[in-house]
Protein backbone atom coordinates (compact mmCIF):
# COMPACT_ATOMS: atom_id res chain seq x y z
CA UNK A 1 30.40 57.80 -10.62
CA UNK A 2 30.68 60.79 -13.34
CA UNK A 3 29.23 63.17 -10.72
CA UNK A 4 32.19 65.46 -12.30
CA UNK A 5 30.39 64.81 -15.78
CA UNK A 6 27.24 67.07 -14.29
CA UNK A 7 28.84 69.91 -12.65
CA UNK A 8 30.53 70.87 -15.39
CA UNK A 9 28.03 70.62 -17.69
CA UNK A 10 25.81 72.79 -15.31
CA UNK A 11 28.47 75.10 -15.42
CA UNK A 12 28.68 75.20 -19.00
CA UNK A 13 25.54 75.10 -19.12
CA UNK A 14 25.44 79.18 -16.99
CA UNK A 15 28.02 80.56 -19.32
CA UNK A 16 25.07 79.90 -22.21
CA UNK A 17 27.84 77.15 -23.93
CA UNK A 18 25.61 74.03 -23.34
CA UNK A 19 26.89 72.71 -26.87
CA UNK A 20 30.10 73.24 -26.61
CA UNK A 21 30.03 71.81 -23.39
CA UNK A 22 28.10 68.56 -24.55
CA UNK A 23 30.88 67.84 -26.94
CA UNK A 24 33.54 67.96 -24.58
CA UNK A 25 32.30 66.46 -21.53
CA UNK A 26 30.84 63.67 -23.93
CA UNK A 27 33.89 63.00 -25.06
CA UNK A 28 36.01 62.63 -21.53
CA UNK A 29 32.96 60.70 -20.54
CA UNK A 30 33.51 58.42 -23.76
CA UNK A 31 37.06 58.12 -22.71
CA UNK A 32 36.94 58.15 -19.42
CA UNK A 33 34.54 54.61 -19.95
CA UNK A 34 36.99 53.14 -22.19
CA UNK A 35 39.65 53.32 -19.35
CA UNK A 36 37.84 50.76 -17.62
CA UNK A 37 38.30 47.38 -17.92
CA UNK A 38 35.83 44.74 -17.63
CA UNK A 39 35.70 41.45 -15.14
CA UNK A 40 33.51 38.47 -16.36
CA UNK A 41 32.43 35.95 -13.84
CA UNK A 42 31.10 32.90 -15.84
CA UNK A 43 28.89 31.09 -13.67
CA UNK A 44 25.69 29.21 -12.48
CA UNK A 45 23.49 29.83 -10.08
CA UNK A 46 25.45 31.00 -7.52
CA UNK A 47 26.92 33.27 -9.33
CA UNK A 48 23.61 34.62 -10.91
CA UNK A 49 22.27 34.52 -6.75
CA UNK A 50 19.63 32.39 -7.06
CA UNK A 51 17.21 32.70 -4.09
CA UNK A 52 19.10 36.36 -2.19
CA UNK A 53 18.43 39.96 -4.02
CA UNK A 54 20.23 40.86 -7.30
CA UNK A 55 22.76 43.28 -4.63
CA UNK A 56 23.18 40.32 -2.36
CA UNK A 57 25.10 38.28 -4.86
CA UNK A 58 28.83 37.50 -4.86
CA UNK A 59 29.63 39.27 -7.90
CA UNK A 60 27.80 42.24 -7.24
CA UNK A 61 29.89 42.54 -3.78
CA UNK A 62 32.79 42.21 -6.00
CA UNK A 63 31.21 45.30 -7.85
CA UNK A 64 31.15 47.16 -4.75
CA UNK A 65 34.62 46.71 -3.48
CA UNK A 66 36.24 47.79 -6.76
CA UNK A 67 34.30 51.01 -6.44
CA UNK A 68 35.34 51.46 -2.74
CA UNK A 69 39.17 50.40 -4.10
CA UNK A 70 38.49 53.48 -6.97
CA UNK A 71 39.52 50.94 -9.68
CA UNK A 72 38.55 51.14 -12.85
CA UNK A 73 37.34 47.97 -13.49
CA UNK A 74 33.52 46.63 -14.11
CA UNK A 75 32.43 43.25 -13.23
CA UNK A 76 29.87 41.24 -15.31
CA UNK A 77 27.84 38.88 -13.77
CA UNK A 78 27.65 36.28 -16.39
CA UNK A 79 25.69 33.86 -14.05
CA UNK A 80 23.33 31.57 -15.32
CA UNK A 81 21.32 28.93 -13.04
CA UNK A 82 21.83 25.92 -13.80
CA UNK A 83 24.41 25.96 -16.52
CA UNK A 84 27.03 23.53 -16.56
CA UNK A 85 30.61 24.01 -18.23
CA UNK A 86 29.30 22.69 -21.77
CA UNK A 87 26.90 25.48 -21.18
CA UNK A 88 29.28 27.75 -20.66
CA UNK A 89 31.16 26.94 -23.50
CA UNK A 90 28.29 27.42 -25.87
CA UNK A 91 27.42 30.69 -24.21
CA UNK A 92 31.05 31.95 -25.11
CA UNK A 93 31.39 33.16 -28.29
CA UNK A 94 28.37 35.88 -27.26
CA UNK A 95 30.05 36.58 -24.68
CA UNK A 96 32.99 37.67 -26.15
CA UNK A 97 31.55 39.87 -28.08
CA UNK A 98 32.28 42.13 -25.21
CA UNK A 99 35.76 42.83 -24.08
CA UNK A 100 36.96 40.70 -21.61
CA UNK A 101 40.36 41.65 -19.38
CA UNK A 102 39.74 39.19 -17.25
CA UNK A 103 37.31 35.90 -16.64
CA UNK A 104 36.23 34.47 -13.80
CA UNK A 105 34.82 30.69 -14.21
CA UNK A 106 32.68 29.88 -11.93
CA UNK A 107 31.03 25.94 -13.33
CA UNK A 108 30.98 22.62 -12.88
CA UNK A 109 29.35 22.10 -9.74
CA UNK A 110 25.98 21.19 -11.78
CA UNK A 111 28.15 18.76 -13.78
CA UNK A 112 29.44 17.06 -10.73
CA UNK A 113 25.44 17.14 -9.43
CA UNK A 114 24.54 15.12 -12.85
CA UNK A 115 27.62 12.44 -11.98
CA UNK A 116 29.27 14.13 -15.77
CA UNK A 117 32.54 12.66 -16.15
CA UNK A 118 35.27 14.79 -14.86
CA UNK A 119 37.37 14.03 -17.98
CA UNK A 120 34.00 15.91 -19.75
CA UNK A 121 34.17 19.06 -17.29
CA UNK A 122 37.88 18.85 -17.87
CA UNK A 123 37.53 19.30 -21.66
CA UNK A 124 35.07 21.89 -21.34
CA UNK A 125 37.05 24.11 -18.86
CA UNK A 126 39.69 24.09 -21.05
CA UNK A 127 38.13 24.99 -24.54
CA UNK A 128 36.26 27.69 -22.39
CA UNK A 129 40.07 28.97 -21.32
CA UNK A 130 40.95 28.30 -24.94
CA UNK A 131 38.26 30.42 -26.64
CA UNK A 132 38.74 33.29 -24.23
CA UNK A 133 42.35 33.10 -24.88
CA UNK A 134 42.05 33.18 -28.64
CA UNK A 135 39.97 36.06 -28.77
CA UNK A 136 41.50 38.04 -26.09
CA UNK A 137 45.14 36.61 -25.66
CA UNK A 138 46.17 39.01 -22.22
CA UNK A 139 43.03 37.87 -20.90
CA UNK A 140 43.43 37.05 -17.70
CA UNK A 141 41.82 33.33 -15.91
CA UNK A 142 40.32 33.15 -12.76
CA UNK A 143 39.48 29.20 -12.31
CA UNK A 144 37.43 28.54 -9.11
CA UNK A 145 37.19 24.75 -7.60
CA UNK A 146 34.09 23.22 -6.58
CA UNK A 147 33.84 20.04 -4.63
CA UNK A 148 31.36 17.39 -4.28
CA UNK A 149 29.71 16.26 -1.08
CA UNK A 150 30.69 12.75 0.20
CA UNK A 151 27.52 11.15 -1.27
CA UNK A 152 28.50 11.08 -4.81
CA UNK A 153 31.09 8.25 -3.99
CA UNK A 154 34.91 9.03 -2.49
CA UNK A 155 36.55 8.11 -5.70
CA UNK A 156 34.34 10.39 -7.98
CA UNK A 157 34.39 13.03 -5.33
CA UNK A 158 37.91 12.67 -5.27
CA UNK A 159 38.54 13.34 -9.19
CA UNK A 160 36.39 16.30 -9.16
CA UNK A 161 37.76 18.06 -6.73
CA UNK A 162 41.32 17.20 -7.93
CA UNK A 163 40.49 18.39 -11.77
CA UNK A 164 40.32 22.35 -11.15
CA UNK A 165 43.87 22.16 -9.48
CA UNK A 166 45.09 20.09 -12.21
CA UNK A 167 43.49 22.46 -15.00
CA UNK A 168 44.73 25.46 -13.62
CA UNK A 169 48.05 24.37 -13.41
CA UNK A 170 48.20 22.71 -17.14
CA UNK A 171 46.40 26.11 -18.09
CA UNK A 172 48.36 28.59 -16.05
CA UNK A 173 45.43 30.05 -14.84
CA UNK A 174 44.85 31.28 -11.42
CA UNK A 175 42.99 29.36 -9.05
CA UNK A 176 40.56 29.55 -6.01
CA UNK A 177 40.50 26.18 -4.26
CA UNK A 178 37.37 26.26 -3.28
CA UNK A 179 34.87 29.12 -4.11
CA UNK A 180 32.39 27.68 -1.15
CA UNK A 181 35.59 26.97 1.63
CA UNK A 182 33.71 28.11 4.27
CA UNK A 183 30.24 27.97 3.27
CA UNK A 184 29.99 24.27 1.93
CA UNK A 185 28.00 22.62 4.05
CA UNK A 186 26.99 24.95 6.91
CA UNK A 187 23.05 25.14 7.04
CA UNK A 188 23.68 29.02 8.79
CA UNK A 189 25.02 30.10 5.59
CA UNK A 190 23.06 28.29 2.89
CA UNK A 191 19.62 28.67 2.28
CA UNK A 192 17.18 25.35 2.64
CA UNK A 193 18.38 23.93 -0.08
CA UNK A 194 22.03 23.33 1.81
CA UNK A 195 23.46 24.12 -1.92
CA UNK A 196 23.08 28.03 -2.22
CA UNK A 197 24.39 30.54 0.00
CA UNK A 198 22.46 32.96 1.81
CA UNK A 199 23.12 36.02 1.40
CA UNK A 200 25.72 35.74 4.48
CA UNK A 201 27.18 33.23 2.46
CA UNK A 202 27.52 34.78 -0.56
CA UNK A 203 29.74 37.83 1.46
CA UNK A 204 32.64 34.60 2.05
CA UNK A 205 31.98 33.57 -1.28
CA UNK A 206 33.09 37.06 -2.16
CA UNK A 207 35.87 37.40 0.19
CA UNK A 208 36.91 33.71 -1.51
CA UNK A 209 36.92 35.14 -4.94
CA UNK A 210 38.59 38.29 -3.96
CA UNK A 211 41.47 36.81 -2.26
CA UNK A 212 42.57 35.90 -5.72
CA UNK A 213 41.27 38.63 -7.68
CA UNK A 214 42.36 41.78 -6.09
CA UNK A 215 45.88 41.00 -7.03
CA UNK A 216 45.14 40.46 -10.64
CA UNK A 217 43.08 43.76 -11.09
CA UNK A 218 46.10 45.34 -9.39
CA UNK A 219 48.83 43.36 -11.60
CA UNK A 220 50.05 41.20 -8.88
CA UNK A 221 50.19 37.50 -8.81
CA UNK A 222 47.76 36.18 -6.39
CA UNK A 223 49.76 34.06 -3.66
């Protein structure tokens, strides 16, 4: 990425100036870091690719099509498996530490896999929003749905899926519908499990994600 960083230093280095060269090209490498902005994705497991290769994962894709793009953006895979939105929330004020331009939440399917009350993964979603927000107020949100499969009941199934929409519209957050539409449910594309993607899957999980995100990197509102 700073192949530029090397040549001139090599350079430099001929003309017998390798300090003077140091402190310069350390410095437009120091700035030229602090031009980039930084994408969190909060998530679980699927974020953090449990079961496919560290490269395989959704939010390392991501990763990759920013670089092909040439935008100055750097995605953090916050991913944790297992965590649930009140994990999330705890794991927030560490994760602020860092800047964040823009954060991706990717939780609540393990709350709707525990039966948590959707009025709980509600409240969570929204202090999550709320914390980000208060440390970083142009963050930018990134809300991704989740849905339940049929066995958890219709009514409960029904409330889950509905609470992302309705969050992201009380919030004014952007929203993906769906982060698996496409995947849920398709053994091809999941591992054995029938929960996490492949690492097929994890390419349309990307493609989900990015469908929203691209335009936000780029200043647009997503459609």
């Amino acid at each position: 990425m700073f192949e530029w960083h090397h040549k001139l230093f090599a350079r430099c280095a001929q003309a017998g100036l390798i300090t003077a060269c140091w402190l310069v090209t350390s410095a437009l490498l120091v700035a030229a870091e602090a031009e980039r902005k930084t994408v969190v994705v909060l998530g679980d497991s699927i974020a953090a690719g449990y079961g496919v290769e560290a490269v395989e994962s959704f939010p390392e894709i991501l990763q990759r099509r920013i670089e092909e793009k040439k935008l100055p953006w750097e995605v953090v895979n916050a991913g944790l498996s297992g965590d649930t939105t009140a994990g999330g929330m705890r794991r927030m004020p560490w994760l602020l530490r860092r800047r964040v331009d823009v954060l991706v939440i990717e939780l609540g399917g393990n709350d709707g896999l525990r039966g948590l009350a959707p009025e709980e993964t509600r409240a969570n979603l929204e202090k999550i929003i709320a914390l980000a927000r208060e440390k970083y107020p142009d963050v930018k949100i990134i809300l991704a749905g989740m849905q339940m499969p049929q066995n958890m009941g219709a009514e409960y199934t029904k409330k889950f899926s509905a609470l992302f929409a309705d969050v992201a519209k009380t919030q004014k957050t952007e929203l993906i519908p769906f982060v698996l539409e496409g995947v849920g449910g398709k053994a091809e594309l999941n591992q054995p499990d029938r929960i996490h993607p492949n690492p097929e899957g994890h390419k349309i999980v990307a493609q989900n994600v990015w469908a929203v995100l691209e335009p936000v990197l780029l200043g647009k509102k997503s459609k």
